[in-house]
C-alpha atoms as a PDB file:
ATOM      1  CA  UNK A   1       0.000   0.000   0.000  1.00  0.00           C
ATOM      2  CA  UNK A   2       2.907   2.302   0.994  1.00  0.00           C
ATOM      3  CA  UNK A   3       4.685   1.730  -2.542  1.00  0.00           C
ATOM      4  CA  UNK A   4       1.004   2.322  -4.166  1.00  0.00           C
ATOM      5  CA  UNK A   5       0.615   5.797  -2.139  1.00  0.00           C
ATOM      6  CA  UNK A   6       4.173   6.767  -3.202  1.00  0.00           C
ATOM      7  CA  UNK A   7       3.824   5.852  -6.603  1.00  0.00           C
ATOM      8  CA  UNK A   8       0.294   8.293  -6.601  1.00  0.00           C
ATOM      9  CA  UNK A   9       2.499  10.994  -5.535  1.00  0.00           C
ATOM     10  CA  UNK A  10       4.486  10.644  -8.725  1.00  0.00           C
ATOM     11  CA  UNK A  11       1.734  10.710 -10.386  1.00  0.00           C
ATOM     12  CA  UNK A  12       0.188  13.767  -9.029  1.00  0.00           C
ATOM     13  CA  UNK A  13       3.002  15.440 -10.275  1.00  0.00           C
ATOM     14  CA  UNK A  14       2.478  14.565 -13.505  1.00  0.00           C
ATOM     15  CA  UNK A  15      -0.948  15.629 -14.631  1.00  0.00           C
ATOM     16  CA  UNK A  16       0.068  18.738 -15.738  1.00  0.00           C
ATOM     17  CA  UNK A  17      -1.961  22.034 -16.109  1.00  0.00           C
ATOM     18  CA  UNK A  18      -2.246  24.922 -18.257  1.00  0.00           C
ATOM     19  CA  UNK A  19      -5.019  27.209 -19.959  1.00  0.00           C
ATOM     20  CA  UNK A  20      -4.607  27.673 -23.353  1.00  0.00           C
ATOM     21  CA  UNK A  21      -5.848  25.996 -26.492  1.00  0.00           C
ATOM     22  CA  UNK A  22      -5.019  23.672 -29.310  1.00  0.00           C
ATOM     23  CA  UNK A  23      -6.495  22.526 -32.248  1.00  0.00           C
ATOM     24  CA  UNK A  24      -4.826  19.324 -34.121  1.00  0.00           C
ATOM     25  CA  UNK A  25      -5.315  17.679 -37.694  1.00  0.00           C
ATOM     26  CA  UNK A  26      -7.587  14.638 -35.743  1.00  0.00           C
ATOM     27  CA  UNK A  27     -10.031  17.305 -34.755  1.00  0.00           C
ATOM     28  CA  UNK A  28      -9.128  16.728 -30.845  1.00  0.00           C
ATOM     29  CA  UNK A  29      -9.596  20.046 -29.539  1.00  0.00           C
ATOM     30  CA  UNK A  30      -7.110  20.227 -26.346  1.00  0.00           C
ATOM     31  CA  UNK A  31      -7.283  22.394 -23.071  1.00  0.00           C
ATOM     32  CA  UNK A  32     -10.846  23.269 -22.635  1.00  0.00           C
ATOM     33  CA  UNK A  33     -12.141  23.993 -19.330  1.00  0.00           C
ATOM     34  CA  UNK A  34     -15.711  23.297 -19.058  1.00  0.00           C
ATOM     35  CA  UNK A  35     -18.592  23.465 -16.524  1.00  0.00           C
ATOM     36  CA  UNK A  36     -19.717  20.269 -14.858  1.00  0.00           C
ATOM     37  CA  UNK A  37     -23.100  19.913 -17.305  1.00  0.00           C
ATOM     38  CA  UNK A  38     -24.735  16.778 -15.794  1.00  0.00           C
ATOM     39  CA  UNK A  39     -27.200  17.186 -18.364  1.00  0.00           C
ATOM     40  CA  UNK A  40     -24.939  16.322 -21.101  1.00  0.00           C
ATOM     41  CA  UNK A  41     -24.998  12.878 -19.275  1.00  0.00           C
ATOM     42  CA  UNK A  42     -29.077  12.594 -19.655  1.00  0.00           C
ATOM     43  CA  UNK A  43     -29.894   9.570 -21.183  1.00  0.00           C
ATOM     44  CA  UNK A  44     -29.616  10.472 -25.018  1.00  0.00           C
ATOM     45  CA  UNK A  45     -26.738  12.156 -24.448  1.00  0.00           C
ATOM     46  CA  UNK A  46     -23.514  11.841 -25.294  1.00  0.00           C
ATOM     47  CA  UNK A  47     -21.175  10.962 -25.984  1.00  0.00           C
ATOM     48  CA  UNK A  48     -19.510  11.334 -22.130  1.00  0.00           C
ATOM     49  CA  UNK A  49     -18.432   9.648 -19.591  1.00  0.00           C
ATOM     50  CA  UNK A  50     -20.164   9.799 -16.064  1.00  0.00           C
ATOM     51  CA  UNK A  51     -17.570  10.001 -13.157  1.00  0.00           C
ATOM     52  CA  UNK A  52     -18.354   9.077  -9.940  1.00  0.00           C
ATOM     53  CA  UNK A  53     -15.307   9.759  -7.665  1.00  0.00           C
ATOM     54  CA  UNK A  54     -15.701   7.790  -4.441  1.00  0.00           C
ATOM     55  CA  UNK A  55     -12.913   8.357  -1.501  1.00  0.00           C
ATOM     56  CA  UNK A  56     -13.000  11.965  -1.635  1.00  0.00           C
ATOM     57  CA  UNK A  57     -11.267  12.410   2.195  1.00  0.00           C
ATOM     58  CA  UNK A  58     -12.329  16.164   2.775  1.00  0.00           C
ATOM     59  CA  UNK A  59     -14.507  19.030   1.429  1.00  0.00           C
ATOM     60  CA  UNK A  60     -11.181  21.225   1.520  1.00  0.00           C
ATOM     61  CA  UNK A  61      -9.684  22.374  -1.788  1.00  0.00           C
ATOM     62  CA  UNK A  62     -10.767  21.069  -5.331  1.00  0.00           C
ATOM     63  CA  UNK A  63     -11.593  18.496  -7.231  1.00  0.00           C
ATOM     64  CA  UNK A  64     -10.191  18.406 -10.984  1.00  0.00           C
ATOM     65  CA  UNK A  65     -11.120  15.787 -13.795  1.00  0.00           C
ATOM     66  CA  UNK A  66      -9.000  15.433 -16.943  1.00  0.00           C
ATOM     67  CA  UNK A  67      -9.965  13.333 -20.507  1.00  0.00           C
ATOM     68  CA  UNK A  68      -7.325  12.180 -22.627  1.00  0.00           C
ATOM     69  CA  UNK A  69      -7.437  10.235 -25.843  1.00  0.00           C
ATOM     70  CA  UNK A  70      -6.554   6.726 -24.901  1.00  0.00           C
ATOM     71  CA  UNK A  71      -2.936   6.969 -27.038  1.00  0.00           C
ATOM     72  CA  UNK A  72       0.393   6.541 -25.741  1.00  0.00           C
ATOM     73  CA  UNK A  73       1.374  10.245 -26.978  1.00  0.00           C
ATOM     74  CA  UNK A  74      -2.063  11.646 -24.831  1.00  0.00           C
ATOM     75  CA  UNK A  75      -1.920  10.535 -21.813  1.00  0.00           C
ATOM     76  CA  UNK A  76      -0.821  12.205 -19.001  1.00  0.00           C
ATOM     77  CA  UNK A  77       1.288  14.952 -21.089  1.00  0.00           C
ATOM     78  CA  UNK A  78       0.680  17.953 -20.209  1.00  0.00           C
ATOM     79  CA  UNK A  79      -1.137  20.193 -22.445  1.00  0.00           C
ATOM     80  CA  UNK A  80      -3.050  17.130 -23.787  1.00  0.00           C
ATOM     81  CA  UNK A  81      -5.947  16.581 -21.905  1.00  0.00           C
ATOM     82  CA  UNK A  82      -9.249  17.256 -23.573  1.00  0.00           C
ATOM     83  CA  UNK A  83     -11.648  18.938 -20.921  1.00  0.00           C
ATOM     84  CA  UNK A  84     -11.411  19.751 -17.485  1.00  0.00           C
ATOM     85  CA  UNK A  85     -13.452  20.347 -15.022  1.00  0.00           C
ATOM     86  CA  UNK A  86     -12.289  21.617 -11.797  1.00  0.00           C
ATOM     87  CA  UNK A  87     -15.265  22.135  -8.389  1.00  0.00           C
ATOM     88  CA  UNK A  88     -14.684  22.714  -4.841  1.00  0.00           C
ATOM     89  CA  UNK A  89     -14.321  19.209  -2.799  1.00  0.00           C
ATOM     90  CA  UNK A  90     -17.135  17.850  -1.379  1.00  0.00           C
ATOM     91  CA  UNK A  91     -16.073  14.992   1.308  1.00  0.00           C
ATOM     92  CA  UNK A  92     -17.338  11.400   0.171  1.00  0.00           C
ATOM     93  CA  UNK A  93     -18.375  11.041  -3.932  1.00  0.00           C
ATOM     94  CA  UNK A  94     -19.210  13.430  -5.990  1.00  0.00           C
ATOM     95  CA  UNK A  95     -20.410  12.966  -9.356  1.00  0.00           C
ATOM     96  CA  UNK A  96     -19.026  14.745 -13.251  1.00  0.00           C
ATOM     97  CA  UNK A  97     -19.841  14.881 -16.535  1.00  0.00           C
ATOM     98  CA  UNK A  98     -16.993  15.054 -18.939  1.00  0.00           C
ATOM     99  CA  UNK A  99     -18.338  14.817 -22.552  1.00  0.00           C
ATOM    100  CA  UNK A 100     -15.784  13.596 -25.761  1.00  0.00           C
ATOM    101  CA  UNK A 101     -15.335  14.604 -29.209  1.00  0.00           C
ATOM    102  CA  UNK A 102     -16.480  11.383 -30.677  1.00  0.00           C
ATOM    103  CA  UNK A 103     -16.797   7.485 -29.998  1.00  0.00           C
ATOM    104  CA  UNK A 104     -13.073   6.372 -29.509  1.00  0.00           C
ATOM    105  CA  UNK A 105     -10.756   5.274 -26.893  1.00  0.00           C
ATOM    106  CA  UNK A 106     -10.292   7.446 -23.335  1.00  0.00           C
ATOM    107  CA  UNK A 107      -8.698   7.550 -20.168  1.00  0.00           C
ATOM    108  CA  UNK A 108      -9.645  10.090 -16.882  1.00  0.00           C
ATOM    109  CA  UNK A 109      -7.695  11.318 -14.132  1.00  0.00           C
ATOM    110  CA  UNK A 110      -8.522  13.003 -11.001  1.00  0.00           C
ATOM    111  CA  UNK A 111      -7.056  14.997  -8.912  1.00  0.00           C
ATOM    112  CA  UNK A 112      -7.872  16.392  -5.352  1.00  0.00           C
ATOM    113  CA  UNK A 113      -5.923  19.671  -4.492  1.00  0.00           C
ATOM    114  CA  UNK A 114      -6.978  19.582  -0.758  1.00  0.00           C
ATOM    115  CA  UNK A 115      -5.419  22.984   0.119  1.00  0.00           C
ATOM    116  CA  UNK A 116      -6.567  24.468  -3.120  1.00  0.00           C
ATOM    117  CA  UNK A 117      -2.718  26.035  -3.858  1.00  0.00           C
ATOM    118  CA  UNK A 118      -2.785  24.422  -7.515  1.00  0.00           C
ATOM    119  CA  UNK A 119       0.121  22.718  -6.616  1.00  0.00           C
ATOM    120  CA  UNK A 120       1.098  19.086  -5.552  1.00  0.00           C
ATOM    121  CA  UNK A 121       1.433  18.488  -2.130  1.00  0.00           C
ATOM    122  CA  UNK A 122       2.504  14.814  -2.259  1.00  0.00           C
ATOM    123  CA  UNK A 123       1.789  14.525   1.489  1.00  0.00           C
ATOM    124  CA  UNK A 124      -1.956  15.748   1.228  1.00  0.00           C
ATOM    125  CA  UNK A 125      -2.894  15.365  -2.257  1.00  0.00           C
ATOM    126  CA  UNK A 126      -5.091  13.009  -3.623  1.00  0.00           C
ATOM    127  CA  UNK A 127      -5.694  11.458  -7.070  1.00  0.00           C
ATOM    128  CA  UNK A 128      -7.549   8.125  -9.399  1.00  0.00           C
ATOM    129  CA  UNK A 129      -7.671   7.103 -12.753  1.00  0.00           C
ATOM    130  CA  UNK A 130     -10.345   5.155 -15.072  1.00  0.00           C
ATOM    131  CA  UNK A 131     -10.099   1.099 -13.966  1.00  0.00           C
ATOM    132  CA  UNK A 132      -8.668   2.532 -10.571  1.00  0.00           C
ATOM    133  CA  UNK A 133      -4.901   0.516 -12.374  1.00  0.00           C
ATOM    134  CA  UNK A 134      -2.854  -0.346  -9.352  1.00  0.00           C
ATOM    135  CA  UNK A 135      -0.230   2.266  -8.712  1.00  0.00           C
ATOM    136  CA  UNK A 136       3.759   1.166  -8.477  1.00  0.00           C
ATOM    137  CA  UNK A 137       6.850   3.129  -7.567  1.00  0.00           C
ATOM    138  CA  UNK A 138       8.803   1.243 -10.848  1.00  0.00           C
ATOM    139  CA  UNK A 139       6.595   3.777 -13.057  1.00  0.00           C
ATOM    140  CA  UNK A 140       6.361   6.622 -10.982  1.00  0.00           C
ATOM    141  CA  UNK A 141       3.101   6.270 -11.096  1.00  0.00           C
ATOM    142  CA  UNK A 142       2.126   6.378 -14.261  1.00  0.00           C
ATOM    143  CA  UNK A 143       0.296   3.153 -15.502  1.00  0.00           C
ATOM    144  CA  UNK A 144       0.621   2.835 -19.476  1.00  0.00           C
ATOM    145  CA  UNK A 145      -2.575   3.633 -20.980  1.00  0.00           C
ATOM    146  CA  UNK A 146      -3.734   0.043 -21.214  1.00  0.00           C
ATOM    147  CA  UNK A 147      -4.479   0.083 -18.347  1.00  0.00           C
ATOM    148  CA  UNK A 148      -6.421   3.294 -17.310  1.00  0.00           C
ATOM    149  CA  UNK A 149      -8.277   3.186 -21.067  1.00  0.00           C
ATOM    150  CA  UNK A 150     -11.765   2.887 -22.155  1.00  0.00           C
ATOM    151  CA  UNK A 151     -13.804   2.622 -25.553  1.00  0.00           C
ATOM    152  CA  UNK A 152     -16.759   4.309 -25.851  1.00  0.00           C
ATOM    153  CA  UNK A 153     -19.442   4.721 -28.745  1.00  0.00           C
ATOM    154  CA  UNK A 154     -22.204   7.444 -28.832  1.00  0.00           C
ATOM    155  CA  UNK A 155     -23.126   6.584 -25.671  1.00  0.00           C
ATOM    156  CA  UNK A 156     -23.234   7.929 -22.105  1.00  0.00           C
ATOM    157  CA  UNK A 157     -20.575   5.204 -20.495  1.00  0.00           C
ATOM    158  CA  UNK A 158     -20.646   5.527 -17.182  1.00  0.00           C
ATOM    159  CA  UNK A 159     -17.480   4.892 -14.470  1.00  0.00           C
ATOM    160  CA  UNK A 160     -16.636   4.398 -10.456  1.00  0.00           C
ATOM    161  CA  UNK A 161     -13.233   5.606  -9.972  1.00  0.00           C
ATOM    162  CA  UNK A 162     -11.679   5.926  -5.982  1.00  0.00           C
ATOM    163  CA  UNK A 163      -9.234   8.715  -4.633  1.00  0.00           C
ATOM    164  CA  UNK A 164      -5.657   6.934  -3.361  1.00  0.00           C
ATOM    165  CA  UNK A 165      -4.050   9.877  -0.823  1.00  0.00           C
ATOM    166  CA  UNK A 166      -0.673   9.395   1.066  1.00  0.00           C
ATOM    167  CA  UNK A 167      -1.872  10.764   4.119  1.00  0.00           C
END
């Protein structure tokens, strides 16, 4: 567990932030920061992907959600998640919609910024990805995207995904 909750600290370092925007030949628009729209996850919607975060350990700081395309190249680089959505913590599970360009393969990660400083505090910190992969120290806490993807059609697909903290 203690290699796991290292490894997450790695991680947390590694989901990257920024604010601007980029547009690429695949028509993957980049960087957007979006509202958390639950009605985009109405049934007819989509497509999206319904997060439930469970494990949430406080209702200090925020809460931020990241889609990637499920590639190698994507995920976890900085500047290339899809949308964002970032809301104040609310102890227990709390529930977003993140909607995707098309029917494809994706991959989420969360991230709980318990002091709110937009910074990682390994020690406080908190963080999941889709299939909740198990977490090692050997790849700093990055699991290849095999395991953390997910293939989606039109539909709204929903997922469970649980918060690992250090402390």
């Amino acid at each position: 567990m203690a290699t796991a909750l290292l490894s997450l600290a790695a991680f947390l370092g590694l989901a990257g932030s920024g604010q601007a925007r980029t547009a690429i030949a695949s028509e993957t628009t980049y960087r957007e920061t979006i509202a958390n729209d639950m009605r985009q996850c109405a049934p007819g919607g989509g497509p999206a992907v319904r997060v439930t975060v469970r494990g949430i350990k406080s209702s200090d700081g925020m809460i931020r959600l990241q889609s990637y395309r499920g590639t190698k190249a994507d995920w976890l680089e900085k500047g290339k998640w899809i949308n964002r959505i970032e809301a104040p913590a609310r102890k227990g599970t709390m529930t977003f919609c993140l909607p995707v360009p098309a029917a494809g393969a994706y991959a989420i990660a969360a991230r709980h910024d318990v002091n709110g400083n937009g910074k990682t505090d390994i020690t406080q910190d908190g963080g999941a990805m889709s299939n909740n992969p198990s977490i090692n120290i050997f790849n700093l806490g990055k699991p290849g995207i095999e395991k953390t993807r997910f293939t989606m059609g039109s539909e709204v697909k929903r997922l469970s995904i649980t918060m690992l903290y250090l402390g």
